[in-house]
N, C-alpha and C. Protein backbone atom coordinates (compact mmCIF):
# COMPACT_ATOMS: atom_id res chain seq x y z
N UNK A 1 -116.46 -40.03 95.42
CA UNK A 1 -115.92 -38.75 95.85
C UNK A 1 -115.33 -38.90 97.25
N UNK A 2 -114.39 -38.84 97.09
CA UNK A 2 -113.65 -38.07 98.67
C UNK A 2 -114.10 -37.04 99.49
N UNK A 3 -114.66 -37.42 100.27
CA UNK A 3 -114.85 -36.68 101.59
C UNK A 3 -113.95 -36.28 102.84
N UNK A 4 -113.57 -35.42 103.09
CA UNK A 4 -112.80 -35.33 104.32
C UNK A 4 -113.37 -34.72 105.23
N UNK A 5 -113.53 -35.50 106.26
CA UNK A 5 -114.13 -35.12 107.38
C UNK A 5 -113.66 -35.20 109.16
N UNK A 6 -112.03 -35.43 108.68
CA UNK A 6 -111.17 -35.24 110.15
C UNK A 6 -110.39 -34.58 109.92
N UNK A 7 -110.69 -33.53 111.33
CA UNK A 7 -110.18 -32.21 111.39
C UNK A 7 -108.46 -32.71 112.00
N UNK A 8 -107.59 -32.48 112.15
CA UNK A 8 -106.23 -32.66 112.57
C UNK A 8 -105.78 -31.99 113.84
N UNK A 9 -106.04 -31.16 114.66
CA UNK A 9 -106.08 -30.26 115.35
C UNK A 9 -107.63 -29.50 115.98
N UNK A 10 -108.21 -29.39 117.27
CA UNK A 10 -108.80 -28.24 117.77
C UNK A 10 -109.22 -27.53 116.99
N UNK A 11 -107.99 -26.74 116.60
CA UNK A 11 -108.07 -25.15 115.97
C UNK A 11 -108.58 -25.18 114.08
N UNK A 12 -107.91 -26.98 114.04
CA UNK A 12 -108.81 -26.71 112.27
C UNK A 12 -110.23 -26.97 112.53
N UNK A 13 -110.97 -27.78 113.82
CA UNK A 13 -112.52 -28.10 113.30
C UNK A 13 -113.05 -26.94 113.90
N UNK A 14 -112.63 -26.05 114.42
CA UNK A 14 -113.14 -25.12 115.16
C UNK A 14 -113.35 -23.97 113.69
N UNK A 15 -112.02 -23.61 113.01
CA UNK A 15 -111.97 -22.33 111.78
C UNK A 15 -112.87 -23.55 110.69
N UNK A 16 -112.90 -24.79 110.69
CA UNK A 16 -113.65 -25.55 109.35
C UNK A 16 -114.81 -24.63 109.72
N UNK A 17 -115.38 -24.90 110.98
CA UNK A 17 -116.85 -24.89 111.09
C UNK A 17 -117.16 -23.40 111.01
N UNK A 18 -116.70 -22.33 111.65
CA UNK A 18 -116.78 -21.16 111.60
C UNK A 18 -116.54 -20.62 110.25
N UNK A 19 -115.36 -21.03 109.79
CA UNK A 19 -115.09 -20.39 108.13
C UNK A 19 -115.99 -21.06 106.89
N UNK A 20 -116.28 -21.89 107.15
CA UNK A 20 -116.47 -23.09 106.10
C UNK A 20 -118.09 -23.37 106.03
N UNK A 21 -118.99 -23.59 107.41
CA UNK A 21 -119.74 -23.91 107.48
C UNK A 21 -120.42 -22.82 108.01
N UNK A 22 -120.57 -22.47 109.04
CA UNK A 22 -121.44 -21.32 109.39
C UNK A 22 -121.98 -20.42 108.90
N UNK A 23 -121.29 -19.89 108.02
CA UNK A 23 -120.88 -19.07 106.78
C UNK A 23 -121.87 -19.05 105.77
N UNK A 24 -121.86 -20.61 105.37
CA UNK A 24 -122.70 -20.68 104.32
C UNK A 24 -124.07 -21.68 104.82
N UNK A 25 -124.74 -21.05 106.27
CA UNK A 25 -125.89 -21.60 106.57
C UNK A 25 -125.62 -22.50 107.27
N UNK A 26 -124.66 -23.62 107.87
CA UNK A 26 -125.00 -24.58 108.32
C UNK A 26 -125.28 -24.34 109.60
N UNK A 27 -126.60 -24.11 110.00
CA UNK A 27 -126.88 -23.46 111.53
C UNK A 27 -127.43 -24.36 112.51
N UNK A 28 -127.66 -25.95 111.75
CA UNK A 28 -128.67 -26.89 112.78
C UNK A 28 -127.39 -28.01 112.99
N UNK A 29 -127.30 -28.18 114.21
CA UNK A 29 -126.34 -29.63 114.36
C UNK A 29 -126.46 -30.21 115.08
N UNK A 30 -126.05 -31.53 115.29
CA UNK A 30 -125.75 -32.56 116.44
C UNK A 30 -124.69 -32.53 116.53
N UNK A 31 -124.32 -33.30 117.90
CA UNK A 31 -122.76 -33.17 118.06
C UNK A 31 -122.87 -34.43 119.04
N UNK A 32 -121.78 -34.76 119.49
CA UNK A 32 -121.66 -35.98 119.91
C UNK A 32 -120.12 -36.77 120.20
N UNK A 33 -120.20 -37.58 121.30
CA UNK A 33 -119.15 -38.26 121.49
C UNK A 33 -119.05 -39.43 120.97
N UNK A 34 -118.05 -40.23 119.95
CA UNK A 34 -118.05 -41.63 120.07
C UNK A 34 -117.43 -42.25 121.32
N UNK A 35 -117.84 -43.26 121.38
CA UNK A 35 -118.17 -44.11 122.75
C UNK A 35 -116.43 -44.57 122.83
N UNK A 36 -115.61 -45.09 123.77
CA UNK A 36 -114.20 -45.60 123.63
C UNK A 36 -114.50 -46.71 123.13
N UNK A 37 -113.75 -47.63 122.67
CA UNK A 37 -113.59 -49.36 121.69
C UNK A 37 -114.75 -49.14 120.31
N UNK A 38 -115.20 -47.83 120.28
CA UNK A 38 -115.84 -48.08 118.93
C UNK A 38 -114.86 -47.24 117.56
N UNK A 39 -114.65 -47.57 116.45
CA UNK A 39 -113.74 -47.29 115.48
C UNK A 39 -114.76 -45.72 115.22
N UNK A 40 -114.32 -44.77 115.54
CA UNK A 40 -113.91 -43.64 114.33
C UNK A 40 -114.37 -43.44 112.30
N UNK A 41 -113.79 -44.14 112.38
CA UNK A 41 -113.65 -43.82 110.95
C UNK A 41 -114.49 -44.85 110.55
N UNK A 42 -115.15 -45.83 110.65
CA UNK A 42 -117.10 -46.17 110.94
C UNK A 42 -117.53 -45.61 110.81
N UNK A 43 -117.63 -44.96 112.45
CA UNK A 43 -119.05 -43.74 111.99
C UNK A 43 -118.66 -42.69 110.90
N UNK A 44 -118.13 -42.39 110.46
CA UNK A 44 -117.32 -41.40 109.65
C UNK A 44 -118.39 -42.18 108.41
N UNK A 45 -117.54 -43.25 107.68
CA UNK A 45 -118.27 -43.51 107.11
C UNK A 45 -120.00 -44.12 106.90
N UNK A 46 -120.30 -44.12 107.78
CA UNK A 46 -121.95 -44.62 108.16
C UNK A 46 -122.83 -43.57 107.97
N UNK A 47 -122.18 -42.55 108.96
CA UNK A 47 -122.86 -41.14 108.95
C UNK A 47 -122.88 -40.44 107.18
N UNK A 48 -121.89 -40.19 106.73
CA UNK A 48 -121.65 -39.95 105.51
C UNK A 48 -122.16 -40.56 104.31
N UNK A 49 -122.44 -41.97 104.51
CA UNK A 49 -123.34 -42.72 103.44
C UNK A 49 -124.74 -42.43 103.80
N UNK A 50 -124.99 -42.97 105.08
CA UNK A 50 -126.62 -42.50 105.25
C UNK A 50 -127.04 -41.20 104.88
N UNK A 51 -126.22 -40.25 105.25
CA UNK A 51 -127.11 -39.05 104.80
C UNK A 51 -126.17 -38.19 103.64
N UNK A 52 -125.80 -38.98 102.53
CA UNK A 52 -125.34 -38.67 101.53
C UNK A 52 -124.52 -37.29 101.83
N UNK A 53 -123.69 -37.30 102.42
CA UNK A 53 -122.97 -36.29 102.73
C UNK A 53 -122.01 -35.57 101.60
N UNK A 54 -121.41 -36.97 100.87
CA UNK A 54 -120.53 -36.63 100.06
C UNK A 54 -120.72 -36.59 99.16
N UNK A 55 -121.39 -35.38 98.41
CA UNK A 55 -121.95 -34.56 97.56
C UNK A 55 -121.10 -32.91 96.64
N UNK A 56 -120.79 -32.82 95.73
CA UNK A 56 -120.26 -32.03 95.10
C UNK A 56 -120.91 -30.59 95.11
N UNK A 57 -120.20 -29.69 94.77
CA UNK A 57 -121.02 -28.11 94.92
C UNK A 57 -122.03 -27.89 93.78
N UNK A 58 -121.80 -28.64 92.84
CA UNK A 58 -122.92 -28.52 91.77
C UNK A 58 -124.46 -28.82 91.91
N UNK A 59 -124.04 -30.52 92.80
CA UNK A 59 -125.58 -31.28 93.48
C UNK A 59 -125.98 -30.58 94.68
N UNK A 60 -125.11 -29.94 95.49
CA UNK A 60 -125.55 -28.89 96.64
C UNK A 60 -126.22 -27.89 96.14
N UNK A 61 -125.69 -27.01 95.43
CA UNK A 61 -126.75 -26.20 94.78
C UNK A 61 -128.23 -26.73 94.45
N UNK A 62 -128.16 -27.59 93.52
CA UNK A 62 -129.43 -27.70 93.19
C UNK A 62 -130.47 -28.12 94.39
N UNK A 63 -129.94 -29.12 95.15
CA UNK A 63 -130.65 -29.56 96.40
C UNK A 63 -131.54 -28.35 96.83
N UNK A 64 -130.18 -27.59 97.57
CA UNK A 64 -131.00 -26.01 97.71
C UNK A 64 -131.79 -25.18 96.81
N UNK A 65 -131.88 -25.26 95.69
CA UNK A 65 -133.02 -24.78 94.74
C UNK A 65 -133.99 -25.37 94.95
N UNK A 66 -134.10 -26.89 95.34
CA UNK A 66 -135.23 -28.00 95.66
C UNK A 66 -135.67 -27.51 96.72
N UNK A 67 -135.23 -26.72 97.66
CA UNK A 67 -135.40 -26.72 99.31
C UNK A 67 -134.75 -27.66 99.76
N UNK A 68 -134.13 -28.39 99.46
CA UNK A 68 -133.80 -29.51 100.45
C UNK A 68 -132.65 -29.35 101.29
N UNK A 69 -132.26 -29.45 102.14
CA UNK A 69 -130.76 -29.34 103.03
C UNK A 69 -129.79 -29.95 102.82
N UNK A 70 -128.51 -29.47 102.91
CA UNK A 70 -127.23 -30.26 102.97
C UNK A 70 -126.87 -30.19 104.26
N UNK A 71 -125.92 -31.12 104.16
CA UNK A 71 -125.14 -31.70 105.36
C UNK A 71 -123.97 -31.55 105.19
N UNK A 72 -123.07 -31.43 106.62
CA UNK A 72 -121.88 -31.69 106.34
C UNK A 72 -121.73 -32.34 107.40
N UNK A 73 -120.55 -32.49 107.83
CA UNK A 73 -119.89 -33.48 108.86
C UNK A 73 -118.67 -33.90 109.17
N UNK A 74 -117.90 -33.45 110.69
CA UNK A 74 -116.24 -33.52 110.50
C UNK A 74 -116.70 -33.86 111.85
N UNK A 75 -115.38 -34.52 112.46
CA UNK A 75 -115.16 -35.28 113.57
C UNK A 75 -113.08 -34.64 114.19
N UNK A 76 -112.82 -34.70 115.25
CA UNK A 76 -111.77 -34.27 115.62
C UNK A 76 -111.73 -35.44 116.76
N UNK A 77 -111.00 -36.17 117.00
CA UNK A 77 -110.73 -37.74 117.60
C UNK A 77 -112.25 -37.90 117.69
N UNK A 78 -112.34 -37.96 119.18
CA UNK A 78 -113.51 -38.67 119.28
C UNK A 78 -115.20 -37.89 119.59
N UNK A 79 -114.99 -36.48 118.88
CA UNK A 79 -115.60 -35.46 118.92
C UNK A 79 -116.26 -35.17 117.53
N UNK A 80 -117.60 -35.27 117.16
CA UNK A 80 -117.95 -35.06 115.94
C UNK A 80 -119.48 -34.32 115.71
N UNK A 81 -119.21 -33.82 115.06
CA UNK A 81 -120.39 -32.13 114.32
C UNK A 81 -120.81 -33.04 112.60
N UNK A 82 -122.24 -33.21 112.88
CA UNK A 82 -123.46 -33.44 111.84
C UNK A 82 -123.77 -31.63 111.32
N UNK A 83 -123.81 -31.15 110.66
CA UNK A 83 -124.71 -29.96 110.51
C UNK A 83 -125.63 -29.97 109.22
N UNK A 84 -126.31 -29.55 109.10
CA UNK A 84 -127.41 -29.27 108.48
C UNK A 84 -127.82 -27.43 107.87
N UNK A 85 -128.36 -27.35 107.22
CA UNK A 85 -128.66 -25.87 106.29
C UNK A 85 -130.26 -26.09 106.54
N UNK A 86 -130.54 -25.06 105.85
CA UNK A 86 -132.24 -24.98 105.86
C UNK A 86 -133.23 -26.11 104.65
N UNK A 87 -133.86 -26.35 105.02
CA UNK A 87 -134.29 -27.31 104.11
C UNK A 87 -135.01 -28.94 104.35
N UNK A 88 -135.50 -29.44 103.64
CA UNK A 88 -135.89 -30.88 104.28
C UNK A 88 -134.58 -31.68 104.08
N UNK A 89 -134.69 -32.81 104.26
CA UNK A 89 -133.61 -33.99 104.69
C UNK A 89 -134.07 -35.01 106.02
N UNK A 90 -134.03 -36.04 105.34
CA UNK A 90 -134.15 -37.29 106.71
C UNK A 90 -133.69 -36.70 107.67
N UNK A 91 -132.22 -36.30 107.85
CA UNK A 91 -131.89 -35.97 108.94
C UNK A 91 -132.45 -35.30 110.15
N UNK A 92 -133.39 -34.55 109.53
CA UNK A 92 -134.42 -33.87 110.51
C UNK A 92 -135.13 -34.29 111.27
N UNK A 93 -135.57 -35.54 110.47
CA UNK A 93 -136.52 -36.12 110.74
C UNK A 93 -135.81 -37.15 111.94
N UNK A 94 -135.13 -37.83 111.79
CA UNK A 94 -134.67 -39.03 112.49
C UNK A 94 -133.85 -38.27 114.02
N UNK A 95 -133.22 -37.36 113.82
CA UNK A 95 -132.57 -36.35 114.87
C UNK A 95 -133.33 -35.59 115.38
N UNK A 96 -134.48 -35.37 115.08
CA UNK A 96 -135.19 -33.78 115.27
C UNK A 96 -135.02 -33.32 116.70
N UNK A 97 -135.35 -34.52 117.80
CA UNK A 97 -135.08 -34.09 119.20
C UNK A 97 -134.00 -33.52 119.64
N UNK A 98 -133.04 -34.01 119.20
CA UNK A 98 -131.16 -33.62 119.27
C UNK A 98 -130.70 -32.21 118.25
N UNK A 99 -131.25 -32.30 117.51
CA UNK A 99 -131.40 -31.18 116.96
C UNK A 99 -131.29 -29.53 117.24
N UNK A 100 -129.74 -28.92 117.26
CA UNK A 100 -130.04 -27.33 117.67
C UNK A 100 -129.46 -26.42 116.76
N UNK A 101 -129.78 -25.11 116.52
CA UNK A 101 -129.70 -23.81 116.15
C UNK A 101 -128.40 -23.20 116.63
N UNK A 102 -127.55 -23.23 116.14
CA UNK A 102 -126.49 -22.48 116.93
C UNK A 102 -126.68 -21.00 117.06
N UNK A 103 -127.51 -20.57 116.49
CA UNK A 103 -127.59 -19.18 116.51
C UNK A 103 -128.77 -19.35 117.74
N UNK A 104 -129.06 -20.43 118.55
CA UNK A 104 -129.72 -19.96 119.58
C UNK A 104 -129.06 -20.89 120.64
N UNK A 105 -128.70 -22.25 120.55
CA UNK A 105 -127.72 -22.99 121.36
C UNK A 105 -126.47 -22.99 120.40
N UNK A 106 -125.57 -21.94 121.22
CA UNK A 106 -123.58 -22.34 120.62
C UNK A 106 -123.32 -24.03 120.42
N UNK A 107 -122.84 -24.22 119.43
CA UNK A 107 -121.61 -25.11 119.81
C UNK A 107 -120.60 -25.20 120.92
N UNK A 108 -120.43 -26.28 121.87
CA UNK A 108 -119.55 -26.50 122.59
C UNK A 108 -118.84 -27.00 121.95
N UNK A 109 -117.37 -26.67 121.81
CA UNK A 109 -116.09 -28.09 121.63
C UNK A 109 -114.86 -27.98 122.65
N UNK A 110 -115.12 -28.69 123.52
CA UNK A 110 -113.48 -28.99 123.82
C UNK A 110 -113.03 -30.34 123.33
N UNK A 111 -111.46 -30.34 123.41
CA UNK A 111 -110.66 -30.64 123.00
C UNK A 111 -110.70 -32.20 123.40
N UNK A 112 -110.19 -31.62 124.88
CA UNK A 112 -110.29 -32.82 125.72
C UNK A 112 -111.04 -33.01 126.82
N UNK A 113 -111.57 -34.57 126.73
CA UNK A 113 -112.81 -34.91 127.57
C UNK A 113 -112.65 -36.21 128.89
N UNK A 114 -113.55 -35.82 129.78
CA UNK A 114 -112.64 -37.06 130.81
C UNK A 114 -113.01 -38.73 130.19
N UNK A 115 -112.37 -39.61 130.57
CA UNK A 115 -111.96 -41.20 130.19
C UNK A 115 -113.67 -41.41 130.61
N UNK A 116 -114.34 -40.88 131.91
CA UNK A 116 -115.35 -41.73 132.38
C UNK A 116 -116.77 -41.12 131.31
N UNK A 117 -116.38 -39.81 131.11
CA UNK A 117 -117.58 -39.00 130.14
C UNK A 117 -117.84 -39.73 128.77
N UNK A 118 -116.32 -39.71 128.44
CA UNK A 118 -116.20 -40.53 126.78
C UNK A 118 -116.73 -42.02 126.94
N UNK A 119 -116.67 -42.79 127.99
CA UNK A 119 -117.03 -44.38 127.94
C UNK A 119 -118.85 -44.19 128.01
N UNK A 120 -119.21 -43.11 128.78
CA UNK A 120 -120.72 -43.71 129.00
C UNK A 120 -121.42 -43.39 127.72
């Protein structure tokens, strides 16, 4: 299955996440910078295999009948959102410290970030 998980613009990962995700629960996330000289579309795929991201609406459902959580996950250059729904999932487990509530810590996104912030 095809996953798409790069936003093209600011303004699409900003309406993905608000229209798309928020919407339907995804209220726990990490967020994060990739580092400069590391590939993108790696973690894209790393993140996405490890925590089985790319999953159909049929197996999402049921998960959630299980209790268990889904994930999603989009990236905008070098800017990228893990989120999570209610439910168990590794992810919890392995992130839990990094781990926030947007309904109690917002999402930050800007756009653009300085050269020395993105390297460390």
């Amino acid at each position: 299955m095809q996953y798409r998980c790069v936003a093209s613009s600011p303004e699409g990962l900003v309406q993905q996440v608000a229209v798309s995700y928020l919407r339907h629960g995804y209220w726990f996330y990490v967020s994060g910078w990739i580092k400069r000289g590391k590939d993108p579309e790696q973690l894209d795929r790393k993140l996405i295999e490890k925590y089985e991201i790319a999953i159909g609406e049929r197996e999402r459902s049921a998960r959630k009948q299980r209790g268990l959580a889904n994930l999603q996950y989009i990236r905008y250059r070098n800017f990228f959102l893990l989120l999570a729904t209610e439910g168990h999932h590794p992810f919890k487990q392995e992130e839990r410290n990094q781990i926030r509530d947007c309904r109690r810590v917002p999402i930050k996104f800007e756009a653009t970030r300085s050269a020395t912030a993105a390297a460390a």
